[in-house]
N, C-alpha and C. Protein backbone atom coordinates (compact mmCIF):
# COMPACT_ATOMS: atom_id res chain seq x y z
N UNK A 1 109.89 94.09 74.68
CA UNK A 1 110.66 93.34 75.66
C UNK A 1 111.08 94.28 76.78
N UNK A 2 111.02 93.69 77.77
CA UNK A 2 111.17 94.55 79.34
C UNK A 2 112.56 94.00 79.69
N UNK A 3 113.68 94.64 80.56
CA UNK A 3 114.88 94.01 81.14
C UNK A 3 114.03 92.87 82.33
N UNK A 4 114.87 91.99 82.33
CA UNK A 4 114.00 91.34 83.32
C UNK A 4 115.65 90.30 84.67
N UNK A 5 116.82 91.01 84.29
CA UNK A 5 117.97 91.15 85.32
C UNK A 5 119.28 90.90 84.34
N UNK A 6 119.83 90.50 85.05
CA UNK A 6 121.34 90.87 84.51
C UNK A 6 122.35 88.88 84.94
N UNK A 7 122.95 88.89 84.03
CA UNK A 7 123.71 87.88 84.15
C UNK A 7 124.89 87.77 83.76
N UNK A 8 126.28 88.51 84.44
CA UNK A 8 127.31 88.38 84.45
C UNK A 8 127.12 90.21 83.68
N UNK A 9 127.87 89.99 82.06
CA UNK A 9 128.02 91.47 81.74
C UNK A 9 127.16 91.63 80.35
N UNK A 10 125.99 90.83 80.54
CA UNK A 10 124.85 90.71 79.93
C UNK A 10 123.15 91.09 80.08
N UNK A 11 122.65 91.67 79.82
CA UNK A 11 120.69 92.15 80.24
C UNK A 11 119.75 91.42 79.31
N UNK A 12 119.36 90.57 80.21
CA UNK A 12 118.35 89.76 80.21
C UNK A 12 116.77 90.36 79.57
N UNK A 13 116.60 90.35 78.42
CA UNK A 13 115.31 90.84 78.32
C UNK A 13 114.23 90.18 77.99
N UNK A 14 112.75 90.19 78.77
CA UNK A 14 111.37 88.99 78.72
C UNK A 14 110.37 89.72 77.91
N UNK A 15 110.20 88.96 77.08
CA UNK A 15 108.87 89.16 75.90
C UNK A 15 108.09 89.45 77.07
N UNK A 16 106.49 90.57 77.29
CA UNK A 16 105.33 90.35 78.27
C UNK A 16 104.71 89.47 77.75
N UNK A 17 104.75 89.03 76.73
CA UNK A 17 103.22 88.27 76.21
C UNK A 17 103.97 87.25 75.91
N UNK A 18 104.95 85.92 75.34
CA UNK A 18 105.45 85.30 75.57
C UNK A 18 105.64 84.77 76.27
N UNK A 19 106.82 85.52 76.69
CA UNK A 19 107.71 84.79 77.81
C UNK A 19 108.91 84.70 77.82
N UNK A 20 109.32 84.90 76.19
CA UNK A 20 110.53 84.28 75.41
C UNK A 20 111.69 85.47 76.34
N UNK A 21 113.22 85.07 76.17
CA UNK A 21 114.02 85.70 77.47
C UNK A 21 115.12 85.91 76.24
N UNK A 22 115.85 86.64 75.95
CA UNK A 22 117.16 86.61 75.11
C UNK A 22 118.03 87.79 76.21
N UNK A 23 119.35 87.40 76.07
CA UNK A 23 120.80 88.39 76.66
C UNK A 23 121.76 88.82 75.51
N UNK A 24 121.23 90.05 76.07
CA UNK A 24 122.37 90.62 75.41
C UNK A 24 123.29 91.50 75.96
N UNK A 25 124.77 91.54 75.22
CA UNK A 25 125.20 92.48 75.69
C UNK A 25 124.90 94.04 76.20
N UNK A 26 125.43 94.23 77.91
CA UNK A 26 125.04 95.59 78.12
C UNK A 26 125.23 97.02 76.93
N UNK A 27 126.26 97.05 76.60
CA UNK A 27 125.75 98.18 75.33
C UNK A 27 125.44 98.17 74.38
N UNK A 28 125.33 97.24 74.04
CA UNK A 28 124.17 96.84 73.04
C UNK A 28 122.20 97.27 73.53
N UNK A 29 122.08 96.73 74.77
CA UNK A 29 121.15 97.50 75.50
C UNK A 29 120.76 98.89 75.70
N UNK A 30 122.62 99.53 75.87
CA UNK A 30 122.57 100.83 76.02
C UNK A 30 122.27 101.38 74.49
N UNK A 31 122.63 100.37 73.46
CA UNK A 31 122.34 101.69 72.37
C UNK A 31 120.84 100.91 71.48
N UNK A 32 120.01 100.57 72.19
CA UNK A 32 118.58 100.30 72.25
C UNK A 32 117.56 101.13 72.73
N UNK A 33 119.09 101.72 74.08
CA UNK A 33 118.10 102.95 74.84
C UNK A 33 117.62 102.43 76.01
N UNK A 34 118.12 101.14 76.75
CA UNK A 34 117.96 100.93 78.18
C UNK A 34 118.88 101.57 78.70
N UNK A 35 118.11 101.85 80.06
CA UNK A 35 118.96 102.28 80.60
C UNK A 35 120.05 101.53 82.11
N UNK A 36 120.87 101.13 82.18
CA UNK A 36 121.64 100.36 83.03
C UNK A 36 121.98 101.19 84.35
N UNK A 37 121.17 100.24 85.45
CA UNK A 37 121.69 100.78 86.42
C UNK A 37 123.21 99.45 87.00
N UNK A 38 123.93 100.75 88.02
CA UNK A 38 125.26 99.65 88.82
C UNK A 38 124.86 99.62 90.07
N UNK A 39 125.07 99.23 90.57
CA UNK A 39 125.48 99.07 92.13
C UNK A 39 126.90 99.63 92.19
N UNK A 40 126.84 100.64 93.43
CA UNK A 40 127.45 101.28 94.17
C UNK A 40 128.37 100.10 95.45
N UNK A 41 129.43 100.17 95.01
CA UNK A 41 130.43 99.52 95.41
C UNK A 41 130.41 99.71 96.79
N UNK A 42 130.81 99.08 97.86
CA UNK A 42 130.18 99.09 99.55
C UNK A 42 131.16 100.48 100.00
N UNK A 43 132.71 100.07 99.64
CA UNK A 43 133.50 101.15 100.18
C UNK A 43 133.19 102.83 99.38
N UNK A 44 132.15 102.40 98.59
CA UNK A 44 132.26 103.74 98.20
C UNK A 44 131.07 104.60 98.71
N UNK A 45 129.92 103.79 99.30
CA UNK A 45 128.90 104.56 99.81
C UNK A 45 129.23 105.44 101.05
N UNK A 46 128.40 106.09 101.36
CA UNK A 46 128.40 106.91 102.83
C UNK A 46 127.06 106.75 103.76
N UNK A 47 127.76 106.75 104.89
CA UNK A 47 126.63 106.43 105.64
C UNK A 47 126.62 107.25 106.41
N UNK A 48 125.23 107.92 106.70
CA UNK A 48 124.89 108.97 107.72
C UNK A 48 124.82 108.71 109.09
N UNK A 49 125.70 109.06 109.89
CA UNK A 49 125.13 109.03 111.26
C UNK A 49 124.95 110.29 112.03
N UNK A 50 124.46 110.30 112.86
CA UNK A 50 123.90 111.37 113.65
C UNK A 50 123.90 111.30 115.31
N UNK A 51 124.71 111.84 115.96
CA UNK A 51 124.96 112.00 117.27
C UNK A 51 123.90 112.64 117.98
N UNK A 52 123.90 112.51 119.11
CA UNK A 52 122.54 112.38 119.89
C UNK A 52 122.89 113.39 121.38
N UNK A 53 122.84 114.65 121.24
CA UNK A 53 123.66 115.34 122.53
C UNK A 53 123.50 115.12 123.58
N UNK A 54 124.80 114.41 124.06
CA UNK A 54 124.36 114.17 126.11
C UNK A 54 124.08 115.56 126.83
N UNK A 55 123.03 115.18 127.67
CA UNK A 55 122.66 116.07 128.61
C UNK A 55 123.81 116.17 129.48
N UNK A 56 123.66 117.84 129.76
CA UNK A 56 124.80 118.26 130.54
C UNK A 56 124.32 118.39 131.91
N UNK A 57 124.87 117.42 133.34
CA UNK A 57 123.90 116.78 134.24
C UNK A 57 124.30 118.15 134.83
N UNK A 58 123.37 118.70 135.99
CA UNK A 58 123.85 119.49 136.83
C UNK A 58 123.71 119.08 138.65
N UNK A 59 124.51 119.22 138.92
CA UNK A 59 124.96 118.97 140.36
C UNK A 59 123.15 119.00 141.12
N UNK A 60 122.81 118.40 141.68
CA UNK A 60 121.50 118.20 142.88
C UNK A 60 121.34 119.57 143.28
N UNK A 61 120.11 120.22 143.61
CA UNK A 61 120.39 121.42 144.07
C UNK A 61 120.28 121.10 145.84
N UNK A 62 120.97 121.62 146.41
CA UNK A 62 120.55 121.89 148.06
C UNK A 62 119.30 122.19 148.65
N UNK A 63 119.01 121.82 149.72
CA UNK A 63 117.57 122.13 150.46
C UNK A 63 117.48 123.49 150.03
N UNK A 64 118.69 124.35 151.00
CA UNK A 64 118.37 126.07 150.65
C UNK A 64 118.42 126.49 148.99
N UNK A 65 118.79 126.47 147.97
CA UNK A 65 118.32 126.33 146.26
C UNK A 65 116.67 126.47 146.51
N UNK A 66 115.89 124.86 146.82
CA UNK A 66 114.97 124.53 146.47
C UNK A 66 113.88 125.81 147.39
N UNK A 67 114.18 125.72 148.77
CA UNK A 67 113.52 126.98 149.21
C UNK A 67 113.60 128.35 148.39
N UNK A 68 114.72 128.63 148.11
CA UNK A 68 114.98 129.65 147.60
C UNK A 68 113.91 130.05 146.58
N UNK A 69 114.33 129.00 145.65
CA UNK A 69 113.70 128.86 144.27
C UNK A 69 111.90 128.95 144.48
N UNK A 70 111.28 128.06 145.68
CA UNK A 70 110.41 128.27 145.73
C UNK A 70 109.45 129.32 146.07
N UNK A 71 110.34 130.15 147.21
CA UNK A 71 110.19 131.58 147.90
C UNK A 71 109.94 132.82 146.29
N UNK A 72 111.07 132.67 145.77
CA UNK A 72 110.91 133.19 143.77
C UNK A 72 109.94 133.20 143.35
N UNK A 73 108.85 131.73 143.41
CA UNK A 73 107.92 131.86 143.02
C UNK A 73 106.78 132.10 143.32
N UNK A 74 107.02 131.83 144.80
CA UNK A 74 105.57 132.39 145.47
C UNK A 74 105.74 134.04 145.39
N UNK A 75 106.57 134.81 145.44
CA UNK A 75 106.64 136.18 145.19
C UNK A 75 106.44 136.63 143.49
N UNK A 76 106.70 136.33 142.79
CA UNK A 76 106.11 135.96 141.58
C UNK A 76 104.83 136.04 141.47
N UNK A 77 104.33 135.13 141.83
CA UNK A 77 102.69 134.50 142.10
C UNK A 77 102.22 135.43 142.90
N UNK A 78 102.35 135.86 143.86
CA UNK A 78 101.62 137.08 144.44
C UNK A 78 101.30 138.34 144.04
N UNK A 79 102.57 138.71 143.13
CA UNK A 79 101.96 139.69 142.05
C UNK A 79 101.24 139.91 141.32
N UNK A 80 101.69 138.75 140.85
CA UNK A 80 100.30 138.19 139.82
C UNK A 80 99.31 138.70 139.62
N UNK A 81 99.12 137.60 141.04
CA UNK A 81 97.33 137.34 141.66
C UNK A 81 97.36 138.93 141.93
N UNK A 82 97.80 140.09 142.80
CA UNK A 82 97.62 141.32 143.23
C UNK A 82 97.41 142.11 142.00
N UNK A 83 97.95 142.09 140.51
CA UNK A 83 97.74 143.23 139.36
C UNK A 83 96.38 142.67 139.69
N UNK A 84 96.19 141.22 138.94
CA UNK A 84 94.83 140.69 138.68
C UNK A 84 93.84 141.24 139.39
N UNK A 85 93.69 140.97 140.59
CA UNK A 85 93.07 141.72 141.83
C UNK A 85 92.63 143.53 141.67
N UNK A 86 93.58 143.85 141.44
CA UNK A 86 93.29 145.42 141.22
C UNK A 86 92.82 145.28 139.60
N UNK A 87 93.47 144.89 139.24
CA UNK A 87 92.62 144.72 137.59
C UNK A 87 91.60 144.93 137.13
N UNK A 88 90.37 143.68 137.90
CA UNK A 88 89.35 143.51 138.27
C UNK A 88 88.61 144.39 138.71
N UNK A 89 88.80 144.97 140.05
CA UNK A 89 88.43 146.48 140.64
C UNK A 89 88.13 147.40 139.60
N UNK A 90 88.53 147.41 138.79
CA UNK A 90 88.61 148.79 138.34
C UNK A 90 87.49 149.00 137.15
């Protein structure tokens, strides 16, 4: 016989080949050697949540920034390309 649910403070167990259904008391079950699960009472669970970090906005940059920044990289980039250049040469 398999548990086949629970009815009030009783476990329901179904013949496979039958069909036949008898209840019995839960420890009586327990000392058969089923094993009884409970349900976890609502206030007692925990629930995970997980915060999501706001981006920390930063102010628009100015025309002169964006030149700036870009001037950075074209000097950057010219080096570059110039090791590379002699690199090659050699």
């Amino acid at each position: 016989m398999i548990p086949a649910g629970r009815e009030g403070d009783k476990v329901v167990l179904r013949c496979t080949r039958c069909g036949y259904t008898e209840a019995i008391p839960i420890q009586e079950a327990q000392a058969l050697g089923y094993r009884i699960a409970t349900e976890t009472p609502p206030e007692e669970r925990t629930i995970t949540t997980m915060k999501v970090a706001e981006s920390k906005r930063r102010p628009p940059k100015s025309l002169e920034e964006w030149e700036q920044e870009r001037e950075e990289y074209r000097e950057i980039l010219q080096e570059l390309l110039q090791e590379e250049v002699e690199g090659s040469e050699e």
